[in-house]
PDB file of N, CA and C in Angstrom:
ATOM      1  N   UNK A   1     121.411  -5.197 -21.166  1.00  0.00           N
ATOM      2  CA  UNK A   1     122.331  -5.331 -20.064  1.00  0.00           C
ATOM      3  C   UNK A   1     122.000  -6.590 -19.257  1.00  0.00           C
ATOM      4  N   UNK A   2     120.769  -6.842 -18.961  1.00  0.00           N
ATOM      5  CA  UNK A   2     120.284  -7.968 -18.571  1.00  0.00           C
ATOM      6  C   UNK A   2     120.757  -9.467 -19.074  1.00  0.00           C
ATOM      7  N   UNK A   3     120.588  -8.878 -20.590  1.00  0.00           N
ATOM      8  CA  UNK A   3     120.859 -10.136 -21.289  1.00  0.00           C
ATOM      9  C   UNK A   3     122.838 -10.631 -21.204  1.00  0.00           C
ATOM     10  N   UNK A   4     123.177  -9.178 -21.411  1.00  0.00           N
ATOM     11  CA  UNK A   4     124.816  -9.656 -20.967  1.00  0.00           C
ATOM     12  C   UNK A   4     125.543  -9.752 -19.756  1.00  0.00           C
ATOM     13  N   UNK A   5     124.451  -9.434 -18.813  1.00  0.00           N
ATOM     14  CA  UNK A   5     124.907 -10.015 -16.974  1.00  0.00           C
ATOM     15  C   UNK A   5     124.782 -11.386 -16.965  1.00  0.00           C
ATOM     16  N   UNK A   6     123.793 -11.801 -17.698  1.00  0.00           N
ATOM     17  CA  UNK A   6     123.530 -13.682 -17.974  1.00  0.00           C
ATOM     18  C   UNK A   6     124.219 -14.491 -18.798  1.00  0.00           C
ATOM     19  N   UNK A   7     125.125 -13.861 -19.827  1.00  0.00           N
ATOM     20  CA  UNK A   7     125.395 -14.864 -20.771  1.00  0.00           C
ATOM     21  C   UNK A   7     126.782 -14.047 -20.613  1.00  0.00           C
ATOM     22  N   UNK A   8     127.350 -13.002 -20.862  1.00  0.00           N
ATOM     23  CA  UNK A   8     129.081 -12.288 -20.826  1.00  0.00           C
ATOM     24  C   UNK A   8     129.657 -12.421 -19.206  1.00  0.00           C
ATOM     25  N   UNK A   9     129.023 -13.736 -18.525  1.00  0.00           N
ATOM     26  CA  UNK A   9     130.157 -13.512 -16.856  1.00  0.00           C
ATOM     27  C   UNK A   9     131.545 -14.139 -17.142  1.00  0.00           C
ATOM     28  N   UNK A  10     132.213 -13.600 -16.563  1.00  0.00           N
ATOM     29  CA  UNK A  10     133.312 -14.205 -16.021  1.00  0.00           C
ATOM     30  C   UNK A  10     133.757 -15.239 -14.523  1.00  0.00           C
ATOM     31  N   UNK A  11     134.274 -15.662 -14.071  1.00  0.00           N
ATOM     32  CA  UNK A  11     134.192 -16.487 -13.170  1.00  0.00           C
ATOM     33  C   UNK A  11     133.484 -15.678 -11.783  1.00  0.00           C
ATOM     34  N   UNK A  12     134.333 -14.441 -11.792  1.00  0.00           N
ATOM     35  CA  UNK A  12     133.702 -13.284 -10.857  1.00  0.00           C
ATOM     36  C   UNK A  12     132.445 -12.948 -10.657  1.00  0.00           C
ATOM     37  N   UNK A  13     131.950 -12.884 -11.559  1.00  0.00           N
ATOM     38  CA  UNK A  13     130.604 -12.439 -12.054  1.00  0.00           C
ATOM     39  C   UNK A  13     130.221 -10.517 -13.055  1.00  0.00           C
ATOM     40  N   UNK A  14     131.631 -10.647 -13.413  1.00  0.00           N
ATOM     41  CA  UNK A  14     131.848  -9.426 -14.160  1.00  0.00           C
ATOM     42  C   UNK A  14     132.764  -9.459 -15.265  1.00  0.00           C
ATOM     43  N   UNK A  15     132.653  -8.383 -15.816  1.00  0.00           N
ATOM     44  CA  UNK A  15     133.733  -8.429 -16.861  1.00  0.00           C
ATOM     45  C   UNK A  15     134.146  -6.874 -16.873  1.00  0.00           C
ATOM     46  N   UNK A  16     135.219  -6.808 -18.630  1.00  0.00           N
ATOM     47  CA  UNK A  16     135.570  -5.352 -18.413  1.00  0.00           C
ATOM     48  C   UNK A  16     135.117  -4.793 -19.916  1.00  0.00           C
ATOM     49  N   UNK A  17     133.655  -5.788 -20.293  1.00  0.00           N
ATOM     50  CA  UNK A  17     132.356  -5.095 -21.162  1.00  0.00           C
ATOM     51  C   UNK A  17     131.395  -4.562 -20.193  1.00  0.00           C
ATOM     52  N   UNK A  18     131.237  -4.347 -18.725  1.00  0.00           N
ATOM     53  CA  UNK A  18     130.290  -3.625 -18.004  1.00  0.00           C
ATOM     54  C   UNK A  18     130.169  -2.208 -18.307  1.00  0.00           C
ATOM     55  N   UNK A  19     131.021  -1.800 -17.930  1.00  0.00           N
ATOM     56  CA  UNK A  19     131.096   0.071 -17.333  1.00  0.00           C
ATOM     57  C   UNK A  19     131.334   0.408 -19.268  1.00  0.00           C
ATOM     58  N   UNK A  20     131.533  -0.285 -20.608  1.00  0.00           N
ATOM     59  CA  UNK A  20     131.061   0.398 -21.740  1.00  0.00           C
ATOM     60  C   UNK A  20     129.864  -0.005 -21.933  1.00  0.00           C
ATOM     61  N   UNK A  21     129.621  -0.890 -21.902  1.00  0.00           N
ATOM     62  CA  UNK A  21     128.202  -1.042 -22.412  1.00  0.00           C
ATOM     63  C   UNK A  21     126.973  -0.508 -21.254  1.00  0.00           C
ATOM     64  N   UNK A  22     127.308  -0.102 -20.102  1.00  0.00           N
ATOM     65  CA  UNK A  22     126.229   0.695 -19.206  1.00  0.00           C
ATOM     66  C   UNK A  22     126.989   2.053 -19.242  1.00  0.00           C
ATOM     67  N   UNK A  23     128.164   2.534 -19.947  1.00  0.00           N
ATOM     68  CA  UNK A  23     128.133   3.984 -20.610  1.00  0.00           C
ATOM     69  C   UNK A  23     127.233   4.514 -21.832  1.00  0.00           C
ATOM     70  N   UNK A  24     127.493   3.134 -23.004  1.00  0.00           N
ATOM     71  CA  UNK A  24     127.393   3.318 -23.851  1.00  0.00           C
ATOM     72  C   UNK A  24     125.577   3.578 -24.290  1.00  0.00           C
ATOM     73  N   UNK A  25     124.638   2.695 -23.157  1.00  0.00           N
ATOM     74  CA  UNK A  25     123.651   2.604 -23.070  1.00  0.00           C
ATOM     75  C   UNK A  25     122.952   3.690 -22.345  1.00  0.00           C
ATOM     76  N   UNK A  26     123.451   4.351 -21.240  1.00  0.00           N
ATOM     77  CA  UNK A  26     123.285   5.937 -20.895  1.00  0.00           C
ATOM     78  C   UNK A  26     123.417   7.047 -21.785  1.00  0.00           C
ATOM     79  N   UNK A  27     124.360   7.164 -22.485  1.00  0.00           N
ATOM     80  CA  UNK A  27     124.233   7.576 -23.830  1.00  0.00           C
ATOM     81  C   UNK A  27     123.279   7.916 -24.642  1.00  0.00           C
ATOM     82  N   UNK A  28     123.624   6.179 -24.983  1.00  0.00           N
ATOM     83  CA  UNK A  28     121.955   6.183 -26.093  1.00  0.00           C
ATOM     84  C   UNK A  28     120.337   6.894 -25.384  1.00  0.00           C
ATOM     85  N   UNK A  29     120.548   6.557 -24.259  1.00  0.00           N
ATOM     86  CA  UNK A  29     119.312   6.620 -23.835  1.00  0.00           C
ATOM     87  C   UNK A  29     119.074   8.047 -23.100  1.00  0.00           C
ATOM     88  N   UNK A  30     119.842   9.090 -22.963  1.00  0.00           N
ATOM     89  CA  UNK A  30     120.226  10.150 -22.597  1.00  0.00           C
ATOM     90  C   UNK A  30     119.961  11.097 -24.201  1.00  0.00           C
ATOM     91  N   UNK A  31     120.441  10.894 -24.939  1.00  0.00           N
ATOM     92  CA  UNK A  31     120.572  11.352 -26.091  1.00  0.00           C
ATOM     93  C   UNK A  31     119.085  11.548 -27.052  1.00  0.00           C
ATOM     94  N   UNK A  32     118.236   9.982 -26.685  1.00  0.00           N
ATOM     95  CA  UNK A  32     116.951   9.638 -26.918  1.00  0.00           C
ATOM     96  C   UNK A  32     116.091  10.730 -26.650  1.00  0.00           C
ATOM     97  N   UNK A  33     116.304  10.960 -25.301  1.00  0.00           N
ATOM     98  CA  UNK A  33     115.686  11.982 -24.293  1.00  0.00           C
ATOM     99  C   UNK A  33     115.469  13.733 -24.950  1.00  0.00           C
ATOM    100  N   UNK A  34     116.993  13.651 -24.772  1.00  0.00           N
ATOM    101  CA  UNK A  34     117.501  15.049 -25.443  1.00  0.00           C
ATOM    102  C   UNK A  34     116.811  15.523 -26.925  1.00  0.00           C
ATOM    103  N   UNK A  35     116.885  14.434 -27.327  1.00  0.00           N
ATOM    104  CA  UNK A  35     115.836  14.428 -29.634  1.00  0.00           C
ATOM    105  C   UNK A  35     114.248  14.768 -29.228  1.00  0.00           C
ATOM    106  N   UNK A  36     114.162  13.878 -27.923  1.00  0.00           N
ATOM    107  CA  UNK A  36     112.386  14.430 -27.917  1.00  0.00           C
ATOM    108  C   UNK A  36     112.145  15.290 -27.463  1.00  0.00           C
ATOM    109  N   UNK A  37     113.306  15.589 -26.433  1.00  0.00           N
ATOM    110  CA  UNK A  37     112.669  17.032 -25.769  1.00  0.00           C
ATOM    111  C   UNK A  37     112.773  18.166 -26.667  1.00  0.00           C
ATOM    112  N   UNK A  38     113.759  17.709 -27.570  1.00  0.00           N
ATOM    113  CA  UNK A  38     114.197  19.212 -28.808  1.00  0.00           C
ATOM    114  C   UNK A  38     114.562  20.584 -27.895  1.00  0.00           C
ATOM    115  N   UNK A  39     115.403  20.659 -27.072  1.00  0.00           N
ATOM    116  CA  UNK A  39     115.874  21.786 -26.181  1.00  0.00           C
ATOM    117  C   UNK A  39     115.592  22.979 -27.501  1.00  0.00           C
ATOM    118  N   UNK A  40     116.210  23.033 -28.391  1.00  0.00           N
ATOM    119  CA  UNK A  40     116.063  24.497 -29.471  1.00  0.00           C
ATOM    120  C   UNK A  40     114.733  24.893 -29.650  1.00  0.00           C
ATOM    121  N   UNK A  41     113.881  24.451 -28.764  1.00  0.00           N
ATOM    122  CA  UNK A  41     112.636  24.945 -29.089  1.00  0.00           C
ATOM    123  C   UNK A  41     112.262  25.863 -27.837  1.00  0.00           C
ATOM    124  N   UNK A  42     111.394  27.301 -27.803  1.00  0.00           N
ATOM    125  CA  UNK A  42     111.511  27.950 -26.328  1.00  0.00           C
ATOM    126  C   UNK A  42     110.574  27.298 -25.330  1.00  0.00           C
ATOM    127  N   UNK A  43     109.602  26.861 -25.333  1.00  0.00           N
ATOM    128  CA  UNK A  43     108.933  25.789 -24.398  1.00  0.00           C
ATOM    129  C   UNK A  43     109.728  24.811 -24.093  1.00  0.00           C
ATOM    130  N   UNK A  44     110.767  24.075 -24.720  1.00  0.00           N
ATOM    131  CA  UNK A  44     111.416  22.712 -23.892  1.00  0.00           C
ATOM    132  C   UNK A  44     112.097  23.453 -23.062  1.00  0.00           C
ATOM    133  N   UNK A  45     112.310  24.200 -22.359  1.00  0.00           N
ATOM    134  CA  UNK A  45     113.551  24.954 -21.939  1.00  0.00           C
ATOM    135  C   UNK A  45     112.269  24.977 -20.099  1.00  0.00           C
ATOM    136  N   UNK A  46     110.811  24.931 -20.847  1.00  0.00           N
ATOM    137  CA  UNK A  46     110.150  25.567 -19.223  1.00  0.00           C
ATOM    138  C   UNK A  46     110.095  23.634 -19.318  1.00  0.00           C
ATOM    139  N   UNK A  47     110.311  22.819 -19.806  1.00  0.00           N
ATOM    140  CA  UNK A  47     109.684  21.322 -19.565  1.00  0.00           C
ATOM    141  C   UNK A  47     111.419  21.369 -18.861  1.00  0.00           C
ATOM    142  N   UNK A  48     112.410  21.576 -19.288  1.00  0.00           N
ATOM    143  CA  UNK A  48     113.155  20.836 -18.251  1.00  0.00           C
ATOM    144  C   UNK A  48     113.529  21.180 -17.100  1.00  0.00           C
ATOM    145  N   UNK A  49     112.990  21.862 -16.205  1.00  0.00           N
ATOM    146  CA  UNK A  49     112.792  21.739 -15.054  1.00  0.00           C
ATOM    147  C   UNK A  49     112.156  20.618 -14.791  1.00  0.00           C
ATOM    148  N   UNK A  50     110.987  20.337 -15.095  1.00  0.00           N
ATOM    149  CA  UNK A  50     109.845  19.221 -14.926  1.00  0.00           C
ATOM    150  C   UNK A  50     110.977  17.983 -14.993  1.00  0.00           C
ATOM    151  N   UNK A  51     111.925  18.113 -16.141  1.00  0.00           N
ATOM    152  CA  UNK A  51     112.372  16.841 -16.531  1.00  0.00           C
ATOM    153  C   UNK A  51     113.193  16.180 -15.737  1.00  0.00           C
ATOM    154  N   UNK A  52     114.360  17.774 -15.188  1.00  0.00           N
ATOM    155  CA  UNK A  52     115.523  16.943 -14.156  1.00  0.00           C
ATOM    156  C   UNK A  52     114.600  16.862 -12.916  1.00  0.00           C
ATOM    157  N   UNK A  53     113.512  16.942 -12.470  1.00  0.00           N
ATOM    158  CA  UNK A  53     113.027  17.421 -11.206  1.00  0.00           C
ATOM    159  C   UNK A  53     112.396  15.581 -11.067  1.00  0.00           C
ATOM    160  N   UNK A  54     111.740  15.209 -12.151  1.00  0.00           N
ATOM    161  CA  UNK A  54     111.091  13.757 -12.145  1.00  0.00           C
ATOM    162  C   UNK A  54     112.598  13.236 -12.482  1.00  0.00           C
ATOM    163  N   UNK A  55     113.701  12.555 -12.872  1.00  0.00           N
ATOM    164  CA  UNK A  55     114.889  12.300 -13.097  1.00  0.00           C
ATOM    165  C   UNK A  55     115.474  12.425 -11.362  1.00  0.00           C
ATOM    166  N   UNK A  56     115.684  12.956 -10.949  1.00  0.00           N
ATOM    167  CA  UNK A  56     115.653  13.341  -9.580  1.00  0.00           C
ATOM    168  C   UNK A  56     115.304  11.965  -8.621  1.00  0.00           C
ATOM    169  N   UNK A  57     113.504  12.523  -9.209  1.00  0.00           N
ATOM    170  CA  UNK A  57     113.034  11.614  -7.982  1.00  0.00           C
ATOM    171  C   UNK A  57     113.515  10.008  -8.722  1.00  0.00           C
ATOM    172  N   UNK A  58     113.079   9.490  -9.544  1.00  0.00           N
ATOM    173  CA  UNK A  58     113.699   8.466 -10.227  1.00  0.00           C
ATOM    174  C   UNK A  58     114.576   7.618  -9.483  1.00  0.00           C
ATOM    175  N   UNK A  59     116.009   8.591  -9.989  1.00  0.00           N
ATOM    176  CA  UNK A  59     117.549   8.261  -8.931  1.00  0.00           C
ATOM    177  C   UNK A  59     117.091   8.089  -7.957  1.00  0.00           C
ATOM    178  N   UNK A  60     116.801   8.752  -7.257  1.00  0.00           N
ATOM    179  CA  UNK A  60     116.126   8.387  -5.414  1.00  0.00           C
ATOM    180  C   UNK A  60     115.593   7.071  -4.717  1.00  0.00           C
ATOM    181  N   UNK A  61     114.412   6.720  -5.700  1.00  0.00           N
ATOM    182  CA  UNK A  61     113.695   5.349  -5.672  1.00  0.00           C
ATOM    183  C   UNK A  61     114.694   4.273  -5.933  1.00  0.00           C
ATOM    184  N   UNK A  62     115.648   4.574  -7.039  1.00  0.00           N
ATOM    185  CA  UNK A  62     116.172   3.342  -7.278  1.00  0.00           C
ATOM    186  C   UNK A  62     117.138   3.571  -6.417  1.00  0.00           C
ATOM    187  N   UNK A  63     118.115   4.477  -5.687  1.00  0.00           N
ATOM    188  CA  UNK A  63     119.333   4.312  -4.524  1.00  0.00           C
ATOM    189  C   UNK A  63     118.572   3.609  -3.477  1.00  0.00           C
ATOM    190  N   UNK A  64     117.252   3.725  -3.182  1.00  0.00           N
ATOM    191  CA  UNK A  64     116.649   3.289  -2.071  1.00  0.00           C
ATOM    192  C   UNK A  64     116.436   1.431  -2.602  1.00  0.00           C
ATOM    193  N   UNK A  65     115.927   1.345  -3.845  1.00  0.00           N
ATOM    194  CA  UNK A  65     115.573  -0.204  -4.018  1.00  0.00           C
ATOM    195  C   UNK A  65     117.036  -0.438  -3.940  1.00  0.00           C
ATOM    196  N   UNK A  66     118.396   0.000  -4.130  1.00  0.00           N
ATOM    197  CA  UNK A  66     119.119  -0.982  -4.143  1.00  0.00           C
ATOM    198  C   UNK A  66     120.185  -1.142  -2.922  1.00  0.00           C
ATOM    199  N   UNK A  67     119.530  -0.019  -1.614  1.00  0.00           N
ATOM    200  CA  UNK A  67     119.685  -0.016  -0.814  1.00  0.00           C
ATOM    201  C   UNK A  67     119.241  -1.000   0.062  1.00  0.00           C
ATOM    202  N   UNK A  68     118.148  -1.427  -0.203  1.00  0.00           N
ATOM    203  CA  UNK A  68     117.693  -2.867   0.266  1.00  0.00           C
ATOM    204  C   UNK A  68     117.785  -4.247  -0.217  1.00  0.00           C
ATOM    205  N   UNK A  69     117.862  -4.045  -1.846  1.00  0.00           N
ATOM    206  CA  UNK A  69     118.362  -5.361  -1.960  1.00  0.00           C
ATOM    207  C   UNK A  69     119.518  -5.843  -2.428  1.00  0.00           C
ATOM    208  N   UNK A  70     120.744  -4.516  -2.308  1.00  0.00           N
ATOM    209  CA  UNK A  70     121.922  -5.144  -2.125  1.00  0.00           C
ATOM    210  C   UNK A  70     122.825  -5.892  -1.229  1.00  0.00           C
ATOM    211  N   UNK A  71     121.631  -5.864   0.454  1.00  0.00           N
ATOM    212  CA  UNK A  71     122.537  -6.295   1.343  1.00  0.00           C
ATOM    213  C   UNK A  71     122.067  -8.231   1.026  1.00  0.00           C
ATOM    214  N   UNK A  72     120.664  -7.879   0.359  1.00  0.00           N
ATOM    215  CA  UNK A  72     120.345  -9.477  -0.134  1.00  0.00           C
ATOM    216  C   UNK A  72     120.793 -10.144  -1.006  1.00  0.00           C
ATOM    217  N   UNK A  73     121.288  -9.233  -1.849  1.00  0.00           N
ATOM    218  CA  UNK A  73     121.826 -10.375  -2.757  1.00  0.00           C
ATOM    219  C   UNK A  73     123.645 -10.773  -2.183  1.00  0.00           C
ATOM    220  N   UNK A  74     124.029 -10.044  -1.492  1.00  0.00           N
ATOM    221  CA  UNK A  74     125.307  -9.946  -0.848  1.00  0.00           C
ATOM    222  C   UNK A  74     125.018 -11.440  -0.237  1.00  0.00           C
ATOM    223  N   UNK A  75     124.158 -11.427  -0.017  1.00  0.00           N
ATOM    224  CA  UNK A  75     123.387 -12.881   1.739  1.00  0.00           C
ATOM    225  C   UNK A  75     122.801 -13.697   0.773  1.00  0.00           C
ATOM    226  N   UNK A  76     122.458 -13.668  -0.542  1.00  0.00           N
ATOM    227  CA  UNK A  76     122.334 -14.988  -1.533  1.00  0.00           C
ATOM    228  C   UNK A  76     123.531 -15.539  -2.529  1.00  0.00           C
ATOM    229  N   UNK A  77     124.499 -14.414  -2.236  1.00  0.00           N
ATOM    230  CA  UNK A  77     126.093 -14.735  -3.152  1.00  0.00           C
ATOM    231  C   UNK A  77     126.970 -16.055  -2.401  1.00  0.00           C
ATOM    232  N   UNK A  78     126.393 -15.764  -0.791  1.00  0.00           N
ATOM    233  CA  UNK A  78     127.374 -16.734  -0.292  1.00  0.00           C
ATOM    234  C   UNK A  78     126.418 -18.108  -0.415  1.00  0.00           C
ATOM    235  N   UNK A  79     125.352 -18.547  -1.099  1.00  0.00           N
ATOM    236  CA  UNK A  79     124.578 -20.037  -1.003  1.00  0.00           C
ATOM    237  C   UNK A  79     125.042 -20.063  -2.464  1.00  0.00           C
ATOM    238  N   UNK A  80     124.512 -21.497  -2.645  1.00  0.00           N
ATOM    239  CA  UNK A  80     124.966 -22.165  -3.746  1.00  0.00           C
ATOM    240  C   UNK A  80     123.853 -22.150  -4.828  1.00  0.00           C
ATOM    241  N   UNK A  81     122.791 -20.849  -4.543  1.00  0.00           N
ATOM    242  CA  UNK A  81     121.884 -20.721  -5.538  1.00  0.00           C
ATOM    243  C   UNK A  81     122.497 -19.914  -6.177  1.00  0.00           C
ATOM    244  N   UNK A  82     123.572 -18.756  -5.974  1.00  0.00           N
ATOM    245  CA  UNK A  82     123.811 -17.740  -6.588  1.00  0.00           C
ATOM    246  C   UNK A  82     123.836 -18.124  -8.135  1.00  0.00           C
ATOM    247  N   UNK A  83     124.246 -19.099  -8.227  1.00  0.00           N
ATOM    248  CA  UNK A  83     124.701 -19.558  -9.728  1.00  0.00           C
ATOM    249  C   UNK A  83     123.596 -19.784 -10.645  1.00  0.00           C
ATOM    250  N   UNK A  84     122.560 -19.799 -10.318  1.00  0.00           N
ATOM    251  CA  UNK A  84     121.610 -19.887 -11.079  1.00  0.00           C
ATOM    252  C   UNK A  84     120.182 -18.530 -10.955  1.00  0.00           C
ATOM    253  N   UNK A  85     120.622 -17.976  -9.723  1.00  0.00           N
ATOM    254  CA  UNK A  85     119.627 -17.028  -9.338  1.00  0.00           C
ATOM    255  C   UNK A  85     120.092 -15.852 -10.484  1.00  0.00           C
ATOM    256  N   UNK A  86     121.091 -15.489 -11.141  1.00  0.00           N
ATOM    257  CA  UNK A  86     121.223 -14.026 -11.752  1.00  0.00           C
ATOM    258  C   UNK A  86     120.475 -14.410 -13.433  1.00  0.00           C
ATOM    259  N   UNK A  87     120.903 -15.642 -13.597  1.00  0.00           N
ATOM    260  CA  UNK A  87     120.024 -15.473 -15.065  1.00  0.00           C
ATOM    261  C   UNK A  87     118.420 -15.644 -14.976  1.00  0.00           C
ATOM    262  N   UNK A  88     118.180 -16.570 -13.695  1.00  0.00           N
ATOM    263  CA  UNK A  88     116.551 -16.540 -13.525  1.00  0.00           C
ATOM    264  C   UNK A  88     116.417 -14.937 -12.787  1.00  0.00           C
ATOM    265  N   UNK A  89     116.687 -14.365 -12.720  1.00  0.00           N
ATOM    266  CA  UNK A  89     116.158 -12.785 -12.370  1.00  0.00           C
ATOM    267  C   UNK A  89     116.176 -11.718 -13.363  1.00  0.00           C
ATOM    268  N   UNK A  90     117.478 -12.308 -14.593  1.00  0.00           N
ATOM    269  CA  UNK A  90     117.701 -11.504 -15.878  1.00  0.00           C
ATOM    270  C   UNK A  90     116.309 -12.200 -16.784  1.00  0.00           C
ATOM    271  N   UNK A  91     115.708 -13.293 -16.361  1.00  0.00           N
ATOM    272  CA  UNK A  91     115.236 -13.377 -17.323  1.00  0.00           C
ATOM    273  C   UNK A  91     114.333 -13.182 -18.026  1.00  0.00           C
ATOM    274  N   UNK A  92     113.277 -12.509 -16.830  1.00  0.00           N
ATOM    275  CA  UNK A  92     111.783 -11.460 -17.034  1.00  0.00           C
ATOM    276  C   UNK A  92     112.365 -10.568 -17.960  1.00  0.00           C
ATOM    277  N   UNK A  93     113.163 -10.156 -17.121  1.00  0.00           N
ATOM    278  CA  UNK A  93     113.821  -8.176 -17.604  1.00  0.00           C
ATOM    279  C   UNK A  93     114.305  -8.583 -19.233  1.00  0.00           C
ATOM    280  N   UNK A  94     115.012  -9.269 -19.658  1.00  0.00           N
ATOM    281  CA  UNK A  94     114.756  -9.592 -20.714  1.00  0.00           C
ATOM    282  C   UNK A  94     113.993  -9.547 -21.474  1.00  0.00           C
ATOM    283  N   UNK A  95     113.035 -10.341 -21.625  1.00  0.00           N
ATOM    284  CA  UNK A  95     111.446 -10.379 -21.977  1.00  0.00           C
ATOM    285  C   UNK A  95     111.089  -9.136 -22.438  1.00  0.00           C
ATOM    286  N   UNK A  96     110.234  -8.446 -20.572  1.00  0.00           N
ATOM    287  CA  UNK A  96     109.985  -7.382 -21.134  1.00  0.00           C
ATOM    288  C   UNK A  96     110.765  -6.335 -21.863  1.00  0.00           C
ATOM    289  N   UNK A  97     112.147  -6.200 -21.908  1.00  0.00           N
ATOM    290  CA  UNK A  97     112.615  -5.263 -22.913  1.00  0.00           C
ATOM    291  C   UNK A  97     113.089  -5.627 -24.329  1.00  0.00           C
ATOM    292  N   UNK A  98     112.638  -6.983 -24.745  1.00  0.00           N
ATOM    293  CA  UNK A  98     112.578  -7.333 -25.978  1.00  0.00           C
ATOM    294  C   UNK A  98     111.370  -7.076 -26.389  1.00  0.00           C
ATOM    295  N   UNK A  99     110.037  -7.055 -25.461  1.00  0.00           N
ATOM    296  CA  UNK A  99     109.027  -6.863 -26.103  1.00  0.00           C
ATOM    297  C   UNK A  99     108.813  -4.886 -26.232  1.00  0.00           C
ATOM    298  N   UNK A 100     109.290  -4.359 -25.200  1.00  0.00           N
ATOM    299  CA  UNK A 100     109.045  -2.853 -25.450  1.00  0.00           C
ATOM    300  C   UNK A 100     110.109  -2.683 -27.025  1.00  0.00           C
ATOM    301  N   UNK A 101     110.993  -3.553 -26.643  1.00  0.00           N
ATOM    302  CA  UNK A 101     111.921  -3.085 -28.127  1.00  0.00           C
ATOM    303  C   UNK A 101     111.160  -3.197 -29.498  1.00  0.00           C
ATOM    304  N   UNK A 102     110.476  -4.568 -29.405  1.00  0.00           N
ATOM    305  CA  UNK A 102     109.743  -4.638 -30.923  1.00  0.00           C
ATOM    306  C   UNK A 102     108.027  -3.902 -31.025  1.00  0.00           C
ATOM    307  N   UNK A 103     107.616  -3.335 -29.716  1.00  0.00           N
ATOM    308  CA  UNK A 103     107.223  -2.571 -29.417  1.00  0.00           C
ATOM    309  C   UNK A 103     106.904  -1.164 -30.254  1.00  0.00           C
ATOM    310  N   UNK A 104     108.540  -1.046 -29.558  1.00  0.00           N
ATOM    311  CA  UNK A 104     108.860   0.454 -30.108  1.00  0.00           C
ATOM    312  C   UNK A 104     109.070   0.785 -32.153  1.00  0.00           C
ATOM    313  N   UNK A 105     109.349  -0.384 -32.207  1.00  0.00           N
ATOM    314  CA  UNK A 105     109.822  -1.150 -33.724  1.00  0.00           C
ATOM    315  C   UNK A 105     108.523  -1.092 -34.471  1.00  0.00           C
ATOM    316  N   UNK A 106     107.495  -1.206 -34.415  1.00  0.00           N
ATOM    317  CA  UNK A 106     106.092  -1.359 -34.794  1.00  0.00           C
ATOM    318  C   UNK A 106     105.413  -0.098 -34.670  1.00  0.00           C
ATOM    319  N   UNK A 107     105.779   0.260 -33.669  1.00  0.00           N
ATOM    320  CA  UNK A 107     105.152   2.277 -33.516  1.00  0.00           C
ATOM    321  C   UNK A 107     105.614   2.847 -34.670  1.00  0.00           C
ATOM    322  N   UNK A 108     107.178   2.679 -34.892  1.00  0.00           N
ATOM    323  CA  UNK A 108     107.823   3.679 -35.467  1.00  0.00           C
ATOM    324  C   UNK A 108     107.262   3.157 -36.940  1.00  0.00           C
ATOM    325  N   UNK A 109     107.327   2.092 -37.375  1.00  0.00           N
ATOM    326  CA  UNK A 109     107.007   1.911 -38.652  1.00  0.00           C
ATOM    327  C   UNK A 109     105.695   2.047 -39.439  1.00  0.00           C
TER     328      UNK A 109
END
């Protein structure tokens, strides 16, 4: 997602590949969740409490981080860095989730 906030903008700074590909990626990654926890088993059933309860707090932390730095980036949209500030901020996050990806790629194999 990182990588297509930096390279798929439109003049706006959006498109109408957002809301599928951050469905499509909740999904995947929802679904991920669901295979490891294996619900058909009678112990996953006492883990998900644990699960929506940490999920919970999760959501929370991040309404709060973007409670603070949405009024900043609102107050860096109107300077003339904006244009270069979203791909230098995509571009760690990148990184690290190319490296957890080949990461994960090397575990499994």
């Amino acid at each position: 997602m990182a990588l297509a906030s930096a390279v798929l903008r439109d003049r706006r700074g959006t498109g109408p590949w957002r809301l599928p590909v951050v469905f499509l990626f909740g999904l995947v990654h929802g679904l991920g969740f669901a295979g490891a926890l294996g619900i058909e088993e009678s112990r996953s059933w006492e883990l998900l409490l644990s699960l929506l309860s940490f999920n919970v707090g999760i959501e929370a932390v991040q309404l709060g981080i973007i409670a603070v730095v949405f009024p900043l980036l609102l107050l860096l949209r109107r300077t003339p860095a904006h244009r270069w500030a979203l791909p230098a901020m995509a571009a760690p996050i990148v990184i690290v989730s190319l490296y957890w990806f080949w990461d994960r790629l090397s575990v499994a194999a």
